[in-house]
N, C-alpha and C. Protein backbone atom coordinates (compact mmCIF):
# COMPACT_ATOMS: atom_id res chain seq x y z
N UNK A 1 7.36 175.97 130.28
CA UNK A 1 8.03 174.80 130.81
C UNK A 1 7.29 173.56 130.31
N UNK A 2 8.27 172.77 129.97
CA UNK A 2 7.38 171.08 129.54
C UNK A 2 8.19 169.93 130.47
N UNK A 3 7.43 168.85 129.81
CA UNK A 3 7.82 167.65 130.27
C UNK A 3 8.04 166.82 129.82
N UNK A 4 9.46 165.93 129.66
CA UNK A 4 9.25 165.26 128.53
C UNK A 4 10.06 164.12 128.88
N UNK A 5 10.18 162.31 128.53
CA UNK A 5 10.72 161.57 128.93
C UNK A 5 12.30 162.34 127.72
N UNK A 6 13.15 161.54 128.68
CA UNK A 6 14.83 161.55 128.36
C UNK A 6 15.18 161.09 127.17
N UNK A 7 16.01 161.33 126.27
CA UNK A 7 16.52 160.27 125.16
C UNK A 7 17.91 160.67 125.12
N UNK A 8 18.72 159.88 124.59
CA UNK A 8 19.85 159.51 124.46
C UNK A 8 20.70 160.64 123.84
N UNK A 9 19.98 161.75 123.59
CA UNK A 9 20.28 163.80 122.86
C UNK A 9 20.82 164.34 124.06
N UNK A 10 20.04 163.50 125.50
CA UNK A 10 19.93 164.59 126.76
C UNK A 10 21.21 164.12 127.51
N UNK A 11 21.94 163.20 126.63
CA UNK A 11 22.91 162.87 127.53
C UNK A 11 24.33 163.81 128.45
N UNK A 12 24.45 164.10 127.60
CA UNK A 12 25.51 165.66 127.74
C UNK A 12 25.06 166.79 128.40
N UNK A 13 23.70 167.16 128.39
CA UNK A 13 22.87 167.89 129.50
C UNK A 13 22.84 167.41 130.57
N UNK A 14 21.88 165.98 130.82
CA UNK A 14 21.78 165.27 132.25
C UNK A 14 23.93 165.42 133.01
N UNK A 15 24.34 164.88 132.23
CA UNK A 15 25.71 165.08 133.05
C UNK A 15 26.01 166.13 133.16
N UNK A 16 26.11 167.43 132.68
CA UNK A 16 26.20 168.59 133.35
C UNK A 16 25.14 169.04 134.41
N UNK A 17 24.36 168.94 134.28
CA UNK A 17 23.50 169.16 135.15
C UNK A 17 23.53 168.52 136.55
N UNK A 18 23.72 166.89 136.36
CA UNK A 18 23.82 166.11 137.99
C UNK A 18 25.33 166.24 137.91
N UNK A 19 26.89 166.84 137.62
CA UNK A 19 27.61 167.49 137.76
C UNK A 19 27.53 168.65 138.98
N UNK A 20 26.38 169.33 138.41
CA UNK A 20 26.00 170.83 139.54
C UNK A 20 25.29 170.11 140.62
N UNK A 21 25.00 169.29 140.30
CA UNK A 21 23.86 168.94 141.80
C UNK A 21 24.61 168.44 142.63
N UNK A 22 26.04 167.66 142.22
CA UNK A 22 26.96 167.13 142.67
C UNK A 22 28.25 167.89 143.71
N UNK A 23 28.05 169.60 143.20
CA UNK A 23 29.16 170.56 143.73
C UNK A 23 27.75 171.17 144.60
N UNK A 24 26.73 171.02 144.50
CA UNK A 24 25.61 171.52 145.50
C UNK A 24 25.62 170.55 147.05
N UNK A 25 26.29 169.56 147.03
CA UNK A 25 26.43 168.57 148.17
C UNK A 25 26.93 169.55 149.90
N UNK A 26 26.39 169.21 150.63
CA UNK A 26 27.17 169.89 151.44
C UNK A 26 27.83 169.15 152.29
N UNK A 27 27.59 167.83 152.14
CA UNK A 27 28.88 166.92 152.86
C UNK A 27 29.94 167.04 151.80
N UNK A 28 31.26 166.33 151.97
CA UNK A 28 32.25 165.73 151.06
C UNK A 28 31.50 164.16 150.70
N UNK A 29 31.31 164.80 149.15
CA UNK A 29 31.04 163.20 148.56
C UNK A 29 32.67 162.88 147.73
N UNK A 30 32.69 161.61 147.16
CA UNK A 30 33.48 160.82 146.46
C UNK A 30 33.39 161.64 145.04
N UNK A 31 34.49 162.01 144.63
CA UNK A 31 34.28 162.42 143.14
C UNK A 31 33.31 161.72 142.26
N UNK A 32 33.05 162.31 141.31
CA UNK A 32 32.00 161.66 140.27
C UNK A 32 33.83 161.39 139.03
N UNK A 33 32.93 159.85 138.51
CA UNK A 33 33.79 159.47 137.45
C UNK A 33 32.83 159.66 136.31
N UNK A 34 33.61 160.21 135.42
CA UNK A 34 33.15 159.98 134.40
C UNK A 34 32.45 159.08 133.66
N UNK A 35 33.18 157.94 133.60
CA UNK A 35 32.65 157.46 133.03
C UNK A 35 31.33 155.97 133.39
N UNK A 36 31.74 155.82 134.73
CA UNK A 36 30.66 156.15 135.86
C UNK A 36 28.75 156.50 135.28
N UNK A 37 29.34 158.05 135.45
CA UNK A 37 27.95 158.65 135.71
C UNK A 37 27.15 158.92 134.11
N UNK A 38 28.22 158.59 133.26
CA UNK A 38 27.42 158.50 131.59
C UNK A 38 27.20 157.16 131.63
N UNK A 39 27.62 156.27 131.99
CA UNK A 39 27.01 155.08 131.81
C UNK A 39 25.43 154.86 132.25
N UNK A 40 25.38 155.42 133.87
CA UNK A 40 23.99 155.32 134.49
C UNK A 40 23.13 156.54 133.71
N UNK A 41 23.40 157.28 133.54
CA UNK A 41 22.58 158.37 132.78
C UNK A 41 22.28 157.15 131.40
N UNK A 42 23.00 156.76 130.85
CA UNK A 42 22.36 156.16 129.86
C UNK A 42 21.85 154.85 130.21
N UNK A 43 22.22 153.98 131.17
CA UNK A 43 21.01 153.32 132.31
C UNK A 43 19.53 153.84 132.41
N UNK A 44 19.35 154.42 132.59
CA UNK A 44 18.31 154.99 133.24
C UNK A 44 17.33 155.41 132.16
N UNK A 45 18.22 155.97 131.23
CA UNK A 45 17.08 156.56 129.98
C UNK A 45 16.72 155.75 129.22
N UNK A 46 17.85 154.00 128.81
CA UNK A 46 17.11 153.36 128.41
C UNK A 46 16.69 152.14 129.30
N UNK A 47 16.72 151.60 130.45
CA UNK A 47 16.04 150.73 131.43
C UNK A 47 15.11 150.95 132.51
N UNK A 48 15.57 152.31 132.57
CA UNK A 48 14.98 152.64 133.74
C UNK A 48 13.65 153.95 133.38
N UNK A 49 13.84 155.04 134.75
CA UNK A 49 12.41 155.93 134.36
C UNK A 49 13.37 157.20 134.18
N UNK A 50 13.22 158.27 133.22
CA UNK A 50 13.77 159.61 132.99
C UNK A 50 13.17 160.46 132.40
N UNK A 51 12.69 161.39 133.32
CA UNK A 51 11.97 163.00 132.49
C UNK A 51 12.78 163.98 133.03
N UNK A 52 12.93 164.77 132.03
CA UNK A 52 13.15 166.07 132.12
C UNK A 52 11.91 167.02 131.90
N UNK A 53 12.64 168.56 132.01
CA UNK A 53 11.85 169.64 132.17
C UNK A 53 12.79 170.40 131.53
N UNK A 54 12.05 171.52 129.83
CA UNK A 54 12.74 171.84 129.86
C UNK A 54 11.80 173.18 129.39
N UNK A 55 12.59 174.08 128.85
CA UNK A 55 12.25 175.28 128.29
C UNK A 55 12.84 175.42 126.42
N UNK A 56 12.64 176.59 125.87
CA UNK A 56 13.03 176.72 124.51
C UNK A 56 14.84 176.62 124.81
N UNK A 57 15.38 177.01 125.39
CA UNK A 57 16.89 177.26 125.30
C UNK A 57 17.54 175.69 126.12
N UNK A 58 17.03 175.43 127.02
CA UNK A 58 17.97 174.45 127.81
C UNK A 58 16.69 173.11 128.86
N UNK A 59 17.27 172.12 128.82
CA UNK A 59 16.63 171.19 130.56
C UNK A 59 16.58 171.99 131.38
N UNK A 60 16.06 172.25 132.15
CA UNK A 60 15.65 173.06 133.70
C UNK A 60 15.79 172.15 134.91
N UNK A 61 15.32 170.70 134.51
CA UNK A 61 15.06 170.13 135.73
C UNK A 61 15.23 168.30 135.08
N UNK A 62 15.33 167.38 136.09
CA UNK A 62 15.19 166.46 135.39
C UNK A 62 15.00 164.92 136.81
N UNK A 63 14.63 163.75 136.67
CA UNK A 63 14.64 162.82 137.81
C UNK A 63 14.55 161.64 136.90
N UNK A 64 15.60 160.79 137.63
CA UNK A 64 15.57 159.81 136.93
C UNK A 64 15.70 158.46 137.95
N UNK A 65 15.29 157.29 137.78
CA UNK A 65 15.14 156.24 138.58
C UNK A 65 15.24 155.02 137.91
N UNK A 66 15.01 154.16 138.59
CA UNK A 66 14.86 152.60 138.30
C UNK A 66 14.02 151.24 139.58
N UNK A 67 13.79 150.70 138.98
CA UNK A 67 12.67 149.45 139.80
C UNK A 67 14.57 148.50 140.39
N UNK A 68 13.92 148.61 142.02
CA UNK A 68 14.71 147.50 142.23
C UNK A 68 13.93 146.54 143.74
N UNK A 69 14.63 145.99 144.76
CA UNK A 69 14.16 145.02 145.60
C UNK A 69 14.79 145.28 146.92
N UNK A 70 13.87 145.34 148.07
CA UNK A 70 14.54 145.29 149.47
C UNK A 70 15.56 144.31 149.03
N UNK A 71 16.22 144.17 150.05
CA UNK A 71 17.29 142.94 150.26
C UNK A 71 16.46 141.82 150.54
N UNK A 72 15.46 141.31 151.65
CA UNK A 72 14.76 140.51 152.16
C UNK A 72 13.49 140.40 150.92
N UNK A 73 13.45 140.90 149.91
CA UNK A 73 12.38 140.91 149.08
C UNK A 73 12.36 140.35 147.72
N UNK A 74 11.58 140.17 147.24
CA UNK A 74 11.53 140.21 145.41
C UNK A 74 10.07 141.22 144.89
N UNK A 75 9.73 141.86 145.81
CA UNK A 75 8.62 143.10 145.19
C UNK A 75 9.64 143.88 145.40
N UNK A 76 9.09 144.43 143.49
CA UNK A 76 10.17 145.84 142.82
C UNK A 76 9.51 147.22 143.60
N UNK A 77 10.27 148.35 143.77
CA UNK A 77 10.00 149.52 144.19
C UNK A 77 10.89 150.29 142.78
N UNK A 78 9.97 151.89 142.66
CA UNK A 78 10.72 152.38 141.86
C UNK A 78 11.43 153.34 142.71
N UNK A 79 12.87 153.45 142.45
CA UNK A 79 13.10 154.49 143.32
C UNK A 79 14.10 155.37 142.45
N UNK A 80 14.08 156.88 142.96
CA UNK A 80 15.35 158.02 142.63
C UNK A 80 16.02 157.14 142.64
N UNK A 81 17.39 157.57 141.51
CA UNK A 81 18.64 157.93 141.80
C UNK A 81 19.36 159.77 141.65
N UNK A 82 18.34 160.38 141.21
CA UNK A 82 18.59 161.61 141.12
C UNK A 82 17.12 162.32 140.84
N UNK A 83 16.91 162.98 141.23
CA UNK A 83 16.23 164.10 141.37
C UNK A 83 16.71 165.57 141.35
N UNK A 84 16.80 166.62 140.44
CA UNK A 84 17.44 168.16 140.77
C UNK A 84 16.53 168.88 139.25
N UNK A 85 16.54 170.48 140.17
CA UNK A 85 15.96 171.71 139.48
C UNK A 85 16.92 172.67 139.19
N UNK A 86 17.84 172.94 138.33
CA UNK A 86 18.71 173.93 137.90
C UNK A 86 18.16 175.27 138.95
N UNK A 87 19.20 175.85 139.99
CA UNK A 87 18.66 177.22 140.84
C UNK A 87 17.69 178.39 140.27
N UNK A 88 18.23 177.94 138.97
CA UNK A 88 17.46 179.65 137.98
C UNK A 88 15.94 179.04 138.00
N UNK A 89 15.37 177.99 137.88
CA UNK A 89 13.80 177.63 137.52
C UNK A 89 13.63 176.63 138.96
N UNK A 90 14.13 176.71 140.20
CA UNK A 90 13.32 176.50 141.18
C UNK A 90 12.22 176.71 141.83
N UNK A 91 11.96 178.09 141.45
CA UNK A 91 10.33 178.90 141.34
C UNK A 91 9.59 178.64 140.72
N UNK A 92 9.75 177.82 139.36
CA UNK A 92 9.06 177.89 138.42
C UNK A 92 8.39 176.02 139.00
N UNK A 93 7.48 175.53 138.00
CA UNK A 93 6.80 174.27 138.48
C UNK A 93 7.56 172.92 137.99
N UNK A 94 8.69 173.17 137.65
CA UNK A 94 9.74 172.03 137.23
C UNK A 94 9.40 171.13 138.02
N UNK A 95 10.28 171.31 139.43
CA UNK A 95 9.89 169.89 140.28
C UNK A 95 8.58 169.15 140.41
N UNK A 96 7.59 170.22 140.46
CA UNK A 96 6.31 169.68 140.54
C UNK A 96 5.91 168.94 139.52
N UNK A 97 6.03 169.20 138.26
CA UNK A 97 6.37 168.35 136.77
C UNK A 97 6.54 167.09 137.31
N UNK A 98 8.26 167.37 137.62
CA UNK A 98 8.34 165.94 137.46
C UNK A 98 8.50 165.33 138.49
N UNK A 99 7.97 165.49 139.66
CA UNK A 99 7.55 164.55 140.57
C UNK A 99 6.48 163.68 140.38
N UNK A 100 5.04 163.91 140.09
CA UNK A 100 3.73 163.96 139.96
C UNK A 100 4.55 162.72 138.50
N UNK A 101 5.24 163.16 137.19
CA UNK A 101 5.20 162.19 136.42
C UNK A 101 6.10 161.00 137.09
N UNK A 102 6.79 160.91 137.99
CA UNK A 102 7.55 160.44 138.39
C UNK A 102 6.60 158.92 139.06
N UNK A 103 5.95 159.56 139.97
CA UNK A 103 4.56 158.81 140.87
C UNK A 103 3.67 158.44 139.60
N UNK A 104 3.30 158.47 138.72
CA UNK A 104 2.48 158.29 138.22
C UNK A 104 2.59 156.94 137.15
N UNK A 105 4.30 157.58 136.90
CA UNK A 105 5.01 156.12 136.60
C UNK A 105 4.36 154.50 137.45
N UNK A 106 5.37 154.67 138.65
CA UNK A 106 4.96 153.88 139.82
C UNK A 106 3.39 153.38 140.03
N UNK A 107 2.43 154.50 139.88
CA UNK A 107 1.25 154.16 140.12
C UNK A 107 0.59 153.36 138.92
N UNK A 108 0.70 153.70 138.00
CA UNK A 108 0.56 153.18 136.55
C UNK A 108 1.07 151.60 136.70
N UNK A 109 2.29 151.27 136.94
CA UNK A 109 2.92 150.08 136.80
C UNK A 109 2.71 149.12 138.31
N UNK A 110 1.64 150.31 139.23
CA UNK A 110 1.35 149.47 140.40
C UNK A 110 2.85 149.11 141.34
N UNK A 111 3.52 149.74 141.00
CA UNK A 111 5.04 149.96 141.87
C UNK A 111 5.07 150.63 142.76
N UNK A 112 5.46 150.77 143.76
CA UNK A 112 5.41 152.10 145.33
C UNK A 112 6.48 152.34 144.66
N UNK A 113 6.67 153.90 145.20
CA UNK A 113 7.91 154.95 144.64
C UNK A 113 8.64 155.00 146.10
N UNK A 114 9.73 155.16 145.59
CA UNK A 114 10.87 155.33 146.86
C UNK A 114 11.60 156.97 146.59
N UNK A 115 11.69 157.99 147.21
CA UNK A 115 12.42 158.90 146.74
C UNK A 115 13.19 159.31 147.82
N UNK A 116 14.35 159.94 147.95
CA UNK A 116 15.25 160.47 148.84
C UNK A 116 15.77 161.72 147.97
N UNK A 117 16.42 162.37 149.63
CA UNK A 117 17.29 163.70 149.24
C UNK A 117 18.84 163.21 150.67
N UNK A 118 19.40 162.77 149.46
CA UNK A 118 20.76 162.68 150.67
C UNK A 118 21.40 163.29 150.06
N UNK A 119 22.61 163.65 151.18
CA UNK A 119 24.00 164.95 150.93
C UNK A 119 23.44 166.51 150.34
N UNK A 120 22.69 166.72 150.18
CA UNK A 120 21.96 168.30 150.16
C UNK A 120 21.46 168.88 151.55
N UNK A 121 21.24 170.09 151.16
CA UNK A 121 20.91 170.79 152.41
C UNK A 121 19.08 171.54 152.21
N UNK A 122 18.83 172.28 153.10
CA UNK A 122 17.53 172.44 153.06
C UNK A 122 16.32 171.25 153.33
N UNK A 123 16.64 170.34 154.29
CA UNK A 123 16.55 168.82 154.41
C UNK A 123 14.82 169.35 154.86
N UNK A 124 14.66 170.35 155.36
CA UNK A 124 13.01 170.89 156.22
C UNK A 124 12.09 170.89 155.00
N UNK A 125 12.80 171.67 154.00
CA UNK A 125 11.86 171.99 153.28
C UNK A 125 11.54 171.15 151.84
N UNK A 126 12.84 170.01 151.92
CA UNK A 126 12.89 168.90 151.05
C UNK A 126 11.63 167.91 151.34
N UNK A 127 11.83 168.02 152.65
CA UNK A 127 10.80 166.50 153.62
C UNK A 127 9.11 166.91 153.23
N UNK A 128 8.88 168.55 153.75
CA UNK A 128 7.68 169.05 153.37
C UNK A 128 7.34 169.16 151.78
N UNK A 129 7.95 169.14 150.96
CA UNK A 129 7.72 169.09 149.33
C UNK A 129 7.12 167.28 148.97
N UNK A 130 8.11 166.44 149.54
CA UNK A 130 7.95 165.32 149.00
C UNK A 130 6.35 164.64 150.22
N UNK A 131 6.10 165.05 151.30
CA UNK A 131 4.82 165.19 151.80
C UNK A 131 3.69 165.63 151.52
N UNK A 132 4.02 166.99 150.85
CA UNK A 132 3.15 167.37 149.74
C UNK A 132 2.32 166.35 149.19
N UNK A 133 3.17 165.58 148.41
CA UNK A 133 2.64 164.56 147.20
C UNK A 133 2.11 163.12 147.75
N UNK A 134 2.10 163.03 149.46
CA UNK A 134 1.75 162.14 150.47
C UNK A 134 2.76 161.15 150.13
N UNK A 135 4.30 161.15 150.32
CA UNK A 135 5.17 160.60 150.77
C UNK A 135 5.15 160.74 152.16
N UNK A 136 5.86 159.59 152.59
CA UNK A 136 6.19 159.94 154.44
C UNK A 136 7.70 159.63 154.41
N UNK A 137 8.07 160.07 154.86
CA UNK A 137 9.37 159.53 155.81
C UNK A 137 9.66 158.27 156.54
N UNK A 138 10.54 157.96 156.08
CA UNK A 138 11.30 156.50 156.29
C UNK A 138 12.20 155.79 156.66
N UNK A 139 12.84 157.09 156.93
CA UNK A 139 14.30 156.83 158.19
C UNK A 139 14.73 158.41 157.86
N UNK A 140 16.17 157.85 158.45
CA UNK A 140 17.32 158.84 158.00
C UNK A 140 18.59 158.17 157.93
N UNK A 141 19.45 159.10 156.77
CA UNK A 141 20.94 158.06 156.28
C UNK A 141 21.96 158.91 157.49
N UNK A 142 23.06 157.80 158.17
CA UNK A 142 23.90 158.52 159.03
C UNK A 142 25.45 158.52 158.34
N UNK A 143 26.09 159.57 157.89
CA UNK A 143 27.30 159.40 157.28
C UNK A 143 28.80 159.36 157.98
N UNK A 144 29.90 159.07 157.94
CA UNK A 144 30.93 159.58 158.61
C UNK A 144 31.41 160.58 158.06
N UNK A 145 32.18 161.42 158.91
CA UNK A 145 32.43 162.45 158.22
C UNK A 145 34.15 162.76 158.66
């Protein structure tokens, strides 16, 4: 398994991939548009922060973000917009990859990291992973349903 920032090759991967992370939701989200979610995929890889994880055959894993501002603020935070580990290499140290490069970003550029897991399930063992890496908890999102 490696680690490697995103380029503009991974584009057609990253969208299949946050595609699956997308039918992994266990609320009802809003369809994904197309053309939408290639735009921010290519956001992100060239403005923002993007690593993947991959192996000899395929990406495994990948998180990608960007610096933005409370509302009441003008200090940048980096935060997710996606974070996901393909089911087959969840065992394997993908996430851990690229979390750790993820923070290190942030720490490097002197930015606090913001990360979330909304509309997925396994929310116990999401909260304890990202604690791991001495995140805390910071609310919770309430949806209608």
């Amino acid at each position: 398994m490696q680690l490697r920032p995103a380029n503009p090759l991974d584009v057609s991967a990253l969208y299949l991939m946050l595609n699956q992370m997308h039918r992994e939701t266990e609320l009802e989200v809003p369809p994904i548009v197309s053309e939408t979610l290639i735009g921010k995929i290519n956001e992100v890889i060239h403005r923002g922060v993007c690593f993947v994880t991959h192996n000899e055959k395929e990406l495994t894993g990948a998180v990608g973000g960007q610096t933005g501002t409370d509302w009441w603020s003008d200090k940048p935070y980096l935060g997710d917009l996606f974070f996901y580990v393909l089911p087959d290499h969840r065992k394997s140290r993908a996430a851990m990859m690229l979390i750790k490069e993820f923070l290190r970003v942030g720490k490097e550029n002197k930015i606090p990291v913001r990360m979330g897991h909304v509309f997925s399930g396994d929310i116990d063992r999401k909260d304890k992973f990202y604690q791991h890496f001495g995140l805390v908890n910071a609310g919770t999102i309430y949806v209608e349903k």
